[in-house]
PDB file of N, CA and C in Angstrom:
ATOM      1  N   UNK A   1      84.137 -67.331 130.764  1.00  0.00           N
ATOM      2  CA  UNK A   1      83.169 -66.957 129.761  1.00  0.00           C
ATOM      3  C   UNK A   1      83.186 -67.992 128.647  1.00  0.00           C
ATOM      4  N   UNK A   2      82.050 -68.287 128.232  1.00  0.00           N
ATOM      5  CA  UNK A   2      81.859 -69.282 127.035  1.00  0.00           C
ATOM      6  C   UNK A   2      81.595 -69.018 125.700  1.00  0.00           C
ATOM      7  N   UNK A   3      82.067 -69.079 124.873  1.00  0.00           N
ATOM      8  CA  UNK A   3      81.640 -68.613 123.850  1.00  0.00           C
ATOM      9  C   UNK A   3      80.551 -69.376 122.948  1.00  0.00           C
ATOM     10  N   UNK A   4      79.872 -68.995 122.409  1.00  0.00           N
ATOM     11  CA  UNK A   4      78.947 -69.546 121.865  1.00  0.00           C
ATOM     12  C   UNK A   4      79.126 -70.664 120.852  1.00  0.00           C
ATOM     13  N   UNK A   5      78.105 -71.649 120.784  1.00  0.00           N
ATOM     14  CA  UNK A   5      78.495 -72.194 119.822  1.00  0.00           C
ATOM     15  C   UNK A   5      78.940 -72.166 118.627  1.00  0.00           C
ATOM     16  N   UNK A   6      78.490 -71.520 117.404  1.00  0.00           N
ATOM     17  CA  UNK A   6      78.891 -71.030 116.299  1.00  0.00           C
ATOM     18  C   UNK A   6      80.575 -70.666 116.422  1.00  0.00           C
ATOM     19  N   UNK A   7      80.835 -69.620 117.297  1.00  0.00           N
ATOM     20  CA  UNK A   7      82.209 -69.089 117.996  1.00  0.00           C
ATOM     21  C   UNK A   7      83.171 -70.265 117.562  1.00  0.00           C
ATOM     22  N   UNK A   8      82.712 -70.945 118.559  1.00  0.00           N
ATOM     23  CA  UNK A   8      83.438 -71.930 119.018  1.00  0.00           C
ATOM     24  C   UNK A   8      83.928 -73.203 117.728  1.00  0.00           C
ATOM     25  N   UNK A   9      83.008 -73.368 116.847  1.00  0.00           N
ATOM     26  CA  UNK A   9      82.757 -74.201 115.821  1.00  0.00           C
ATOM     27  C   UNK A   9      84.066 -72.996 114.615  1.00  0.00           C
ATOM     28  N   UNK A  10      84.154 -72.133 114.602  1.00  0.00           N
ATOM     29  CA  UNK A  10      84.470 -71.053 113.347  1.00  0.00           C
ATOM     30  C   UNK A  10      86.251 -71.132 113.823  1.00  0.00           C
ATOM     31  N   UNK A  11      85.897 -71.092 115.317  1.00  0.00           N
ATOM     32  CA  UNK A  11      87.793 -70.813 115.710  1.00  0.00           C
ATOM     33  C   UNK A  11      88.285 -72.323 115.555  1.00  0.00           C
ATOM     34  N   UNK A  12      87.343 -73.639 115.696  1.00  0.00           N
ATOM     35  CA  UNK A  12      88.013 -74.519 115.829  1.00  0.00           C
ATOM     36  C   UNK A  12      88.036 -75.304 114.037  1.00  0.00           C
ATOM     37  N   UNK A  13      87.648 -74.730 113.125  1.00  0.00           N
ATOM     38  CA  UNK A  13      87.011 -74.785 111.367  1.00  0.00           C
ATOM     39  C   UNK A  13      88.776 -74.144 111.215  1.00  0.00           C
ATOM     40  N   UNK A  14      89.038 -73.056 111.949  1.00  0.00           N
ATOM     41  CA  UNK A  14      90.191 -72.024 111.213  1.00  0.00           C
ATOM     42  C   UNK A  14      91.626 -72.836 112.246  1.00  0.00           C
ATOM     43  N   UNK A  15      91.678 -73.458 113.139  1.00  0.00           N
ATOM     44  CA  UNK A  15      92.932 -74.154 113.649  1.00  0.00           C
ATOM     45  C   UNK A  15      93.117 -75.108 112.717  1.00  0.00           C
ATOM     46  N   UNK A  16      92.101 -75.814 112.329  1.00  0.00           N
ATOM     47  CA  UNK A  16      91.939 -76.902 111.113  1.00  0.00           C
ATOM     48  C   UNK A  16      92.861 -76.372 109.920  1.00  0.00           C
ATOM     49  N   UNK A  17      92.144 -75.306 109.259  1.00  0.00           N
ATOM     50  CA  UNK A  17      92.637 -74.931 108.207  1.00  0.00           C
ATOM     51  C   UNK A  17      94.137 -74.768 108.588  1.00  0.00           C
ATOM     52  N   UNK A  18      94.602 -73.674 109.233  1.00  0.00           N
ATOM     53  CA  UNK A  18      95.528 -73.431 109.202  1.00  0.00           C
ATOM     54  C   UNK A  18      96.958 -74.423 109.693  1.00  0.00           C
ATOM     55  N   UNK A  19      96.296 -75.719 110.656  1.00  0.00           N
ATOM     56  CA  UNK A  19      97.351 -76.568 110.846  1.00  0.00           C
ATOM     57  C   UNK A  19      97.074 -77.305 109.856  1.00  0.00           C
ATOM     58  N   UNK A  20      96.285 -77.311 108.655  1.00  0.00           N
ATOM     59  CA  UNK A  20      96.536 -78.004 107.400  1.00  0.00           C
ATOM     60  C   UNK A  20      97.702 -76.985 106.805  1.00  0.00           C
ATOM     61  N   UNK A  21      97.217 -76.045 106.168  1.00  0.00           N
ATOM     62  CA  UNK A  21      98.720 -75.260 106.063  1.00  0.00           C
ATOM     63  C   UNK A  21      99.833 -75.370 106.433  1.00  0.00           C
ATOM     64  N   UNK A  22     100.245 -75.543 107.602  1.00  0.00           N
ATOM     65  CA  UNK A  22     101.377 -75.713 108.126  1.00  0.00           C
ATOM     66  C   UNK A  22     101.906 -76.784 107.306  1.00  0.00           C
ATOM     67  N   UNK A  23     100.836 -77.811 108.061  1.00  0.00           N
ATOM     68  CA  UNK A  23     101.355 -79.410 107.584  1.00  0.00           C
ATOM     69  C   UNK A  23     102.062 -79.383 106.688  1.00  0.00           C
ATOM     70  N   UNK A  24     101.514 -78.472 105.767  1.00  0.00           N
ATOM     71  CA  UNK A  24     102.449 -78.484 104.080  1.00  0.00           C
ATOM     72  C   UNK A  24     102.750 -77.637 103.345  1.00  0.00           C
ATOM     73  N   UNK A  25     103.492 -77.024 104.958  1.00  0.00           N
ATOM     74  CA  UNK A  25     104.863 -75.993 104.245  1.00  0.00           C
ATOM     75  C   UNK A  25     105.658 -76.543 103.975  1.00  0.00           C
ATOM     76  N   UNK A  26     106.173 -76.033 102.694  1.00  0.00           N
ATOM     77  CA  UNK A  26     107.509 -76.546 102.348  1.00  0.00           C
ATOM     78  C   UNK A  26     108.626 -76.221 103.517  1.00  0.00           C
ATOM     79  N   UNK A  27     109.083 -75.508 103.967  1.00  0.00           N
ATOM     80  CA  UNK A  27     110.336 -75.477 104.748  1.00  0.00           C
ATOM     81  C   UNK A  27     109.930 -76.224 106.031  1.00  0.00           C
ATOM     82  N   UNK A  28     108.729 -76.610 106.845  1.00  0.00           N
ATOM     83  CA  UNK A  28     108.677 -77.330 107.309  1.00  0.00           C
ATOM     84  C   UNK A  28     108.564 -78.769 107.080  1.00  0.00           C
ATOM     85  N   UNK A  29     108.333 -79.022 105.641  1.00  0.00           N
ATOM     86  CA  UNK A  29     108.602 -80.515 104.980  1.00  0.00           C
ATOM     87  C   UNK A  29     109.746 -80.770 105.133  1.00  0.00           C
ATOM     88  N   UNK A  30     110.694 -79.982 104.785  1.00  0.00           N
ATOM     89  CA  UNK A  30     111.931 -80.002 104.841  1.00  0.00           C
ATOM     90  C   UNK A  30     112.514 -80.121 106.207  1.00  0.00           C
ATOM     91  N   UNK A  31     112.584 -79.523 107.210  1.00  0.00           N
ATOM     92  CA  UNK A  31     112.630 -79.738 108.302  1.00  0.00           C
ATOM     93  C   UNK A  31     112.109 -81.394 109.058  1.00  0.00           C
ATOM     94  N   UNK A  32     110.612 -81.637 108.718  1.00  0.00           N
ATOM     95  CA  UNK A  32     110.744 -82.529 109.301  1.00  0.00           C
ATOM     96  C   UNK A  32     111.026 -83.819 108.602  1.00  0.00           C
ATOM     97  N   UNK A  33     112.051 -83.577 107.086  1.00  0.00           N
ATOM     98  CA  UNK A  33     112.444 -84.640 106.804  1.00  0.00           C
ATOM     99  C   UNK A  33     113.779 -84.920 107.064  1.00  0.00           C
ATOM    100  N   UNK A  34     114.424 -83.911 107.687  1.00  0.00           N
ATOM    101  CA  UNK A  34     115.748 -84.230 108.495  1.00  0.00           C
ATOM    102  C   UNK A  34     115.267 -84.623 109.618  1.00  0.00           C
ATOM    103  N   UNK A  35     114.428 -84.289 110.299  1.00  0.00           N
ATOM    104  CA  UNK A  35     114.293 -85.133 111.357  1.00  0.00           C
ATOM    105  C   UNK A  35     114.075 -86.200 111.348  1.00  0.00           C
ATOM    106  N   UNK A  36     113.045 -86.788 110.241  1.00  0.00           N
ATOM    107  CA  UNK A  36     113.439 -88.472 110.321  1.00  0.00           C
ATOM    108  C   UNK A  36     114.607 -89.296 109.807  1.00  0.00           C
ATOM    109  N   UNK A  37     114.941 -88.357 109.173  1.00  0.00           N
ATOM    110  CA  UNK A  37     116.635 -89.043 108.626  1.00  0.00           C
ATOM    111  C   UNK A  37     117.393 -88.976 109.625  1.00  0.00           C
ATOM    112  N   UNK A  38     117.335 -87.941 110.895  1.00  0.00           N
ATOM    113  CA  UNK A  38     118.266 -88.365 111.710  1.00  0.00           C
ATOM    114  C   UNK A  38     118.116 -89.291 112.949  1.00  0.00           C
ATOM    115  N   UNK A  39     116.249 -89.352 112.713  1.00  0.00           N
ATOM    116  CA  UNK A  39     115.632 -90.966 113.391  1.00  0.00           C
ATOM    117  C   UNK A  39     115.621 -91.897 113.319  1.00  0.00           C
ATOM    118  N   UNK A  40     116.292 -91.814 111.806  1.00  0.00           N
ATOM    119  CA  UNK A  40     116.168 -93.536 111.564  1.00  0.00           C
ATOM    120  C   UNK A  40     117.600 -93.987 112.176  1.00  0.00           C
ATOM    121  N   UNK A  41     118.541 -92.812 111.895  1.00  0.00           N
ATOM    122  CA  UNK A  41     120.244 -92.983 111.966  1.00  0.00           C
ATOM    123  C   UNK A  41     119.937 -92.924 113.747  1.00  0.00           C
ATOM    124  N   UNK A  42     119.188 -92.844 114.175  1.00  0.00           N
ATOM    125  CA  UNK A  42     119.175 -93.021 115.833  1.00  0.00           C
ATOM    126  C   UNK A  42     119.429 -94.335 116.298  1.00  0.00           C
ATOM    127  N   UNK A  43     118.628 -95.192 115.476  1.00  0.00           N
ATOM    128  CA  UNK A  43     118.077 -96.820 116.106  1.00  0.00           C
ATOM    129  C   UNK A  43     119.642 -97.514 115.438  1.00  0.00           C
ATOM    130  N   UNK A  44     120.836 -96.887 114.810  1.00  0.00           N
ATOM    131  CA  UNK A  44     122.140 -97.387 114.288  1.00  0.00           C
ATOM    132  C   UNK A  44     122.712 -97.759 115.207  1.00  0.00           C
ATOM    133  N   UNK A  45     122.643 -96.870 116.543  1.00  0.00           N
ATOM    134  CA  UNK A  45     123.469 -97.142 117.201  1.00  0.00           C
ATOM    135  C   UNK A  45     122.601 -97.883 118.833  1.00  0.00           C
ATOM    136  N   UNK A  46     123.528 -98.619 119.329  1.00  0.00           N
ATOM    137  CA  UNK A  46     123.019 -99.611 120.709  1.00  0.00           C
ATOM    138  C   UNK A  46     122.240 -98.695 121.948  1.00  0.00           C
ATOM    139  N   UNK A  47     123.347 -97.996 122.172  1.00  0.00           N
ATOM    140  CA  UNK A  47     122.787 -96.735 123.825  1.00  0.00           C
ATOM    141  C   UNK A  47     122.621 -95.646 123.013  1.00  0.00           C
ATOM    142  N   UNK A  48     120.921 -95.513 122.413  1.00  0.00           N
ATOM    143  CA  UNK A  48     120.413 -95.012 121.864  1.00  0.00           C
ATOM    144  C   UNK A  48     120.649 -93.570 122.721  1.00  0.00           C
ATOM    145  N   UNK A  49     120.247 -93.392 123.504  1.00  0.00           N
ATOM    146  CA  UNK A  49     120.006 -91.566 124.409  1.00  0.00           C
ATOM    147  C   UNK A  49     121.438 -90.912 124.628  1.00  0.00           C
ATOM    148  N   UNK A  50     122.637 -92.118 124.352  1.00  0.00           N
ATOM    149  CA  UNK A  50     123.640 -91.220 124.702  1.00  0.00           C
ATOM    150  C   UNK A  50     124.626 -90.998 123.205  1.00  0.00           C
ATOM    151  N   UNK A  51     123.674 -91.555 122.005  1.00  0.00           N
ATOM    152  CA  UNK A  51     124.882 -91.199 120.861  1.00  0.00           C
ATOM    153  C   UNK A  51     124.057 -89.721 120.626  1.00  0.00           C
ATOM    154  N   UNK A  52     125.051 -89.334 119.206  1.00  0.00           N
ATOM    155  CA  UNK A  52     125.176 -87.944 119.000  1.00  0.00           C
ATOM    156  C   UNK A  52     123.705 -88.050 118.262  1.00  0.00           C
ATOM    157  N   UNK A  53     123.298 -89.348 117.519  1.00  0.00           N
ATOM    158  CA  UNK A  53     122.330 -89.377 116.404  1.00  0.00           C
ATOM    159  C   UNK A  53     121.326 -88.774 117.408  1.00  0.00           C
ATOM    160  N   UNK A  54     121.110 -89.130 118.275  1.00  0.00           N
ATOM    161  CA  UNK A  54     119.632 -88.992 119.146  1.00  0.00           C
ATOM    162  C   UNK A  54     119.425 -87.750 119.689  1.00  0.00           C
ATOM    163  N   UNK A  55     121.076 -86.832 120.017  1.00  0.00           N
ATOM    164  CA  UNK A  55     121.295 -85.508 120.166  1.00  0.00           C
ATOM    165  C   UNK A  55     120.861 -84.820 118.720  1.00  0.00           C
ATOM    166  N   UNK A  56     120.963 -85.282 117.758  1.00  0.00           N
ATOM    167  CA  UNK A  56     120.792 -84.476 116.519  1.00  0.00           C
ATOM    168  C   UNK A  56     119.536 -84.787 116.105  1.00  0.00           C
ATOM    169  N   UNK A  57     118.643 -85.769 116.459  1.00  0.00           N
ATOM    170  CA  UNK A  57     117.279 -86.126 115.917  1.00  0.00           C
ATOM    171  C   UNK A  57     116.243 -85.490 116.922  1.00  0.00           C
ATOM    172  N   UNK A  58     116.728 -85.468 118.200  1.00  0.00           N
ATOM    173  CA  UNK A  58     116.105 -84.243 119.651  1.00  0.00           C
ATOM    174  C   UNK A  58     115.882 -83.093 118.768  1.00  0.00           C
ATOM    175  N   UNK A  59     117.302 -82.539 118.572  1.00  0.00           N
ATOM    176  CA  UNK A  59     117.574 -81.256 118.164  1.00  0.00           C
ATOM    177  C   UNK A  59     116.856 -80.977 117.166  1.00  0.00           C
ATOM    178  N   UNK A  60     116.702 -81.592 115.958  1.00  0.00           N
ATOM    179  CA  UNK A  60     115.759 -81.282 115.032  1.00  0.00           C
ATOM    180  C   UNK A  60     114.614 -81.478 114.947  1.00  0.00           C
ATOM    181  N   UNK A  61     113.632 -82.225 116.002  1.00  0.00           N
ATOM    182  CA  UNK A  61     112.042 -82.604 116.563  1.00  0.00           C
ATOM    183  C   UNK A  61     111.931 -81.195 117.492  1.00  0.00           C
ATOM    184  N   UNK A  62     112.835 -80.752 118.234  1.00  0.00           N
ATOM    185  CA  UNK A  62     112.277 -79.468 119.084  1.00  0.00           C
ATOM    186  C   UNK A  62     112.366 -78.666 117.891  1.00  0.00           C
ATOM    187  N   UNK A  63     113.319 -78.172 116.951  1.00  0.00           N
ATOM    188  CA  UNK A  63     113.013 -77.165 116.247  1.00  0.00           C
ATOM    189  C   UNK A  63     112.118 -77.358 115.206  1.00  0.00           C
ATOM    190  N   UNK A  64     111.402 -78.143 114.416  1.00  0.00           N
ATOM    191  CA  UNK A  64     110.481 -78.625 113.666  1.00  0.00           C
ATOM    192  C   UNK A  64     109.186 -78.483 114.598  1.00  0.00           C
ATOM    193  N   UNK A  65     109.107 -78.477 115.522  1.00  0.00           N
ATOM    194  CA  UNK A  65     107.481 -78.250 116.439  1.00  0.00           C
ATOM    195  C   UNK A  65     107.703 -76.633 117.016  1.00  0.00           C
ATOM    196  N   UNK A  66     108.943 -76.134 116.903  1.00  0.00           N
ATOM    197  CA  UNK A  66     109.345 -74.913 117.436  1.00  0.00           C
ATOM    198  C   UNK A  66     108.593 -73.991 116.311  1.00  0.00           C
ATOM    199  N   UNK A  67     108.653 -74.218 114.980  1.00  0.00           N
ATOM    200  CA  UNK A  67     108.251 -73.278 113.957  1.00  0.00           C
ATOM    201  C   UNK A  67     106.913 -73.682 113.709  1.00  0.00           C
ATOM    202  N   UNK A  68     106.422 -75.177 113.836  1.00  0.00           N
ATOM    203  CA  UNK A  68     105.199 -75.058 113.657  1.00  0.00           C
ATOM    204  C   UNK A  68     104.418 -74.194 115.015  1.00  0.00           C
ATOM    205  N   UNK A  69     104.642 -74.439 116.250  1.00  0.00           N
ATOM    206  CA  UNK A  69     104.324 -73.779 117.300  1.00  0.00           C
ATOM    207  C   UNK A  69     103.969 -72.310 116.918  1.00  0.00           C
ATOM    208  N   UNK A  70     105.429 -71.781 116.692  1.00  0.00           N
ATOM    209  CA  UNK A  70     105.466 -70.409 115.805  1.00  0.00           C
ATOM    210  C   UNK A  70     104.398 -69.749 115.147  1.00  0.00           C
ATOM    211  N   UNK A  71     104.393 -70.949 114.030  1.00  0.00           N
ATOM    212  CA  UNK A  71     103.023 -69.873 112.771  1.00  0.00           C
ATOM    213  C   UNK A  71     101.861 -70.415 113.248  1.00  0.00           C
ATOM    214  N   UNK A  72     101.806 -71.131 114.330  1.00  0.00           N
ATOM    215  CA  UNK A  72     100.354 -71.099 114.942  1.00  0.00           C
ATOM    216  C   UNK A  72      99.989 -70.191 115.685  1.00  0.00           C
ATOM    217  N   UNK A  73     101.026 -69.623 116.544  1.00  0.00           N
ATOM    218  CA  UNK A  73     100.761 -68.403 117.464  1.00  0.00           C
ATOM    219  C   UNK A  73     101.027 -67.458 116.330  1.00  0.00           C
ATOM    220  N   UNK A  74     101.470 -67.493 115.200  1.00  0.00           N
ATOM    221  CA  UNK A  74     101.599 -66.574 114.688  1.00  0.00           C
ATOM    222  C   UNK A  74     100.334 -66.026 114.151  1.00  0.00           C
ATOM    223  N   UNK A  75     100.028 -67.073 113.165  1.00  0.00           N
ATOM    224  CA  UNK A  75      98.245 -66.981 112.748  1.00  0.00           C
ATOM    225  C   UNK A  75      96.958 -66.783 113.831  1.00  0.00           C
ATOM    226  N   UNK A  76      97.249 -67.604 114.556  1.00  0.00           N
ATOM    227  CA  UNK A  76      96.481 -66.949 116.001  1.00  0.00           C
ATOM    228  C   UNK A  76      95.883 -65.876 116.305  1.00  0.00           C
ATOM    229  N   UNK A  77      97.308 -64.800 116.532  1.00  0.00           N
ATOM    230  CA  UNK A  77      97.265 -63.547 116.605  1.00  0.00           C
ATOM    231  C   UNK A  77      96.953 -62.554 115.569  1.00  0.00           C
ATOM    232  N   UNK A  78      97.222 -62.977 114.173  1.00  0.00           N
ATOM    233  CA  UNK A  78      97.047 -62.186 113.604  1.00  0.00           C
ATOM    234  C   UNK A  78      95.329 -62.249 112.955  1.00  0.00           C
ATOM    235  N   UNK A  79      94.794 -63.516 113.745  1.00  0.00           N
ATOM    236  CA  UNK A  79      93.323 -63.567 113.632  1.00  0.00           C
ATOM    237  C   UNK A  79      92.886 -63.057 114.434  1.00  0.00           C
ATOM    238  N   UNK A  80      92.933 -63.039 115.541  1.00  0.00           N
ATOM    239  CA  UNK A  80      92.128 -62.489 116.823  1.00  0.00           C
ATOM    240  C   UNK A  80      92.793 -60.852 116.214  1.00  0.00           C
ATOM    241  N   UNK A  81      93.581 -60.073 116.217  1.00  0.00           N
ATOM    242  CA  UNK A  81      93.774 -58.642 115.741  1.00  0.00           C
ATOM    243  C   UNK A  81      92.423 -58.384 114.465  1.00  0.00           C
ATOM    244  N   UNK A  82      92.716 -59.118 113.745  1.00  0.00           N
ATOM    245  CA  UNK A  82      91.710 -59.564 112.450  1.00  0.00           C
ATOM    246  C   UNK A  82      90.228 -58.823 112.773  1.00  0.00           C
ATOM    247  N   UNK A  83      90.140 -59.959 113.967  1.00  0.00           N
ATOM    248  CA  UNK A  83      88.659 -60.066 114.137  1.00  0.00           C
ATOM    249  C   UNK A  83      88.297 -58.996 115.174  1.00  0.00           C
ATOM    250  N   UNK A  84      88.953 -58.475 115.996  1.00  0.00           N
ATOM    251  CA  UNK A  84      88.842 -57.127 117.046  1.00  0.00           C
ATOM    252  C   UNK A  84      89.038 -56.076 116.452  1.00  0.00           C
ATOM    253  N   UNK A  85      89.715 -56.128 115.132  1.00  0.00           N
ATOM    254  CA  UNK A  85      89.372 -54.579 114.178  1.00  0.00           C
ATOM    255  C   UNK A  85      88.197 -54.741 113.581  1.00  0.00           C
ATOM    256  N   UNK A  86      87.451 -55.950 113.011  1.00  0.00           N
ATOM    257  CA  UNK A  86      86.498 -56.109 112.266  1.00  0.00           C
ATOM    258  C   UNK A  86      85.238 -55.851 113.060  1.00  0.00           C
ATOM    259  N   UNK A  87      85.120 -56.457 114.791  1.00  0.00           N
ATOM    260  CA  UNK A  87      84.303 -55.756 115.624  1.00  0.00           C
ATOM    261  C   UNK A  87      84.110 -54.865 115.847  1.00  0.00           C
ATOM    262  N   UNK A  88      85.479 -53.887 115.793  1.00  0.00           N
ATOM    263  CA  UNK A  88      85.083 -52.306 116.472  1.00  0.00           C
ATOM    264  C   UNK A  88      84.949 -51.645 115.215  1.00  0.00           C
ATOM    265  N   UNK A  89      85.270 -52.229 113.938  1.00  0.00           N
ATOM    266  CA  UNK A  89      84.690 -51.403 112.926  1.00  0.00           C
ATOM    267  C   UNK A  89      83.412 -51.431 112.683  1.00  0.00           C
ATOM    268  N   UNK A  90      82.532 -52.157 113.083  1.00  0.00           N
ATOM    269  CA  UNK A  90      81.019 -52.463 113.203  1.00  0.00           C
ATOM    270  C   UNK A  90      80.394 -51.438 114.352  1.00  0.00           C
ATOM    271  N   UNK A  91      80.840 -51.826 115.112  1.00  0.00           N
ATOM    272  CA  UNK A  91      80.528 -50.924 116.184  1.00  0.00           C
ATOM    273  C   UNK A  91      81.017 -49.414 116.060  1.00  0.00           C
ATOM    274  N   UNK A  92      82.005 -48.947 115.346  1.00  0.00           N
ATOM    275  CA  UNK A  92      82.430 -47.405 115.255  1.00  0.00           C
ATOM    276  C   UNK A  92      80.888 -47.056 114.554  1.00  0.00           C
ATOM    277  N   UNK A  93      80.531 -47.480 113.579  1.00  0.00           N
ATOM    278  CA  UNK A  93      79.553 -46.752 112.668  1.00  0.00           C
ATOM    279  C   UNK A  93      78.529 -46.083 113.417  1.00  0.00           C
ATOM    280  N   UNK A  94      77.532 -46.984 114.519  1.00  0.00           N
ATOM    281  CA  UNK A  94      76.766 -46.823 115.422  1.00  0.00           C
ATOM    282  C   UNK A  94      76.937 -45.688 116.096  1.00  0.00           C
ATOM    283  N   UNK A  95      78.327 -45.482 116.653  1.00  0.00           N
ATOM    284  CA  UNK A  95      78.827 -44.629 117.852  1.00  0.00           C
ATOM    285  C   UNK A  95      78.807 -43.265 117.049  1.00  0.00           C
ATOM    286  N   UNK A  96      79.075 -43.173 115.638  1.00  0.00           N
ATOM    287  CA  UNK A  96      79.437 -42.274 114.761  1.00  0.00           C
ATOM    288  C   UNK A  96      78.240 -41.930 113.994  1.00  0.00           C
ATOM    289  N   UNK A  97      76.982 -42.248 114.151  1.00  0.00           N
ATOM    290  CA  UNK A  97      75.462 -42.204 114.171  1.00  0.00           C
ATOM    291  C   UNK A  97      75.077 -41.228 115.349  1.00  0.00           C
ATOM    292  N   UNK A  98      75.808 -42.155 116.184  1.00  0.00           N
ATOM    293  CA  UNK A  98      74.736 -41.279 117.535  1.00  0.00           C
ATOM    294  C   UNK A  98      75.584 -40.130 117.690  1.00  0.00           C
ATOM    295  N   UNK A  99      77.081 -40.165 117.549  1.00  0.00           N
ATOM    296  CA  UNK A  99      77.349 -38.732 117.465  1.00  0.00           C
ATOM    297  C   UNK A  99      76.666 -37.711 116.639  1.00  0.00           C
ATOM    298  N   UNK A 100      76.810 -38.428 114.997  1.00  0.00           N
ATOM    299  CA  UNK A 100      76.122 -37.041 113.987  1.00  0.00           C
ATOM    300  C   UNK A 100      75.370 -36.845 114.816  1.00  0.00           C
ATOM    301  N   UNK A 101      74.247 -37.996 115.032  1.00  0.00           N
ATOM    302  CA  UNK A 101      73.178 -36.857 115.434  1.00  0.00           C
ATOM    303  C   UNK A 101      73.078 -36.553 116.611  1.00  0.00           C
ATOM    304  N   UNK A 102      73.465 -36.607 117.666  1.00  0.00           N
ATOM    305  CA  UNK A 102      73.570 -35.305 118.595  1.00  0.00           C
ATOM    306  C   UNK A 102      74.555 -34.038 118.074  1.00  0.00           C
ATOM    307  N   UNK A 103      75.230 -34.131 117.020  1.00  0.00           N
ATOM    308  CA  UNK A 103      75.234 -32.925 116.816  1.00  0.00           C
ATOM    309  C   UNK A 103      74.540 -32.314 115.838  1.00  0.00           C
ATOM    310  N   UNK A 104      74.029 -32.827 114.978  1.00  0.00           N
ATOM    311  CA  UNK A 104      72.312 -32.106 114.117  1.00  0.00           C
ATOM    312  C   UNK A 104      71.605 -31.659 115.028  1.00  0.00           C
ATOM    313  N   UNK A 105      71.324 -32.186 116.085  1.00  0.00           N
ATOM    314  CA  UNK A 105      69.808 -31.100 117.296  1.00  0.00           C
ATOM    315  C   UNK A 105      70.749 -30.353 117.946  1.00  0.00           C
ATOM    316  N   UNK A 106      72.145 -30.359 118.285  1.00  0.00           N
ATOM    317  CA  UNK A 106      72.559 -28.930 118.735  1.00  0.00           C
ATOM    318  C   UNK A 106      72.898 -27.967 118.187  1.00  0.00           C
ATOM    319  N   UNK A 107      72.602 -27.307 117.240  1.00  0.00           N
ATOM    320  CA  UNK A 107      72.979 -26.790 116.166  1.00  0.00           C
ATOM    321  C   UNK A 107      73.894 -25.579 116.734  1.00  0.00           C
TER     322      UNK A 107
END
């Protein structure tokens, strides 16, 4: 199924926004400024993949994309919930129309 253009333009307007957000969280600033401090301390040593620096600069690049990953699925979800209460609240009113009034003519 495709979603329409507009759709499509609004979800990809709000990944924008919100991986601007990210970008500049503080605790992820922080995060990924140990990770380059422990990138630069990588290139110190000769057999780069087998010192500890490159174990500790790994370690802190998976968890720095681990949390941004995070509040993207996090925000994600809590948009799409967002927007599927905001639909069926549109749609309850209607349903809650045609109820009253089938029950006004059955009196």
């Amino acid at each position: 199924m495709d979603f329409p253009p507009w759709l499509q333009q609004a979800i990809q307007a709000r990944l924008e926004e919100m991986s601007s957000r990210i970008e500049h969280d503080p605790e992820l600033s922080r995060v990924r400024g140990e990770t380059d401090e422990a990138f630069e301390a990588l290139f110190a040593g000769k057999n780069v993949e087998q010192t500890p620096e490159f174990t500790e600069w790994e370690n802190r690049y998976i968890v720095s994309k681990g949390i941004e990953n995070e509040r993207l699925y996090m925000q994600g979800l809590r948009d799409g919930i967002q927007l599927t209460v905001s639909l069926l609240g549109q749609s309850m009113p209607e349903e809650n129309d045609t109820k009253a009034q089938s029950n006004n003519a059955n009196p």
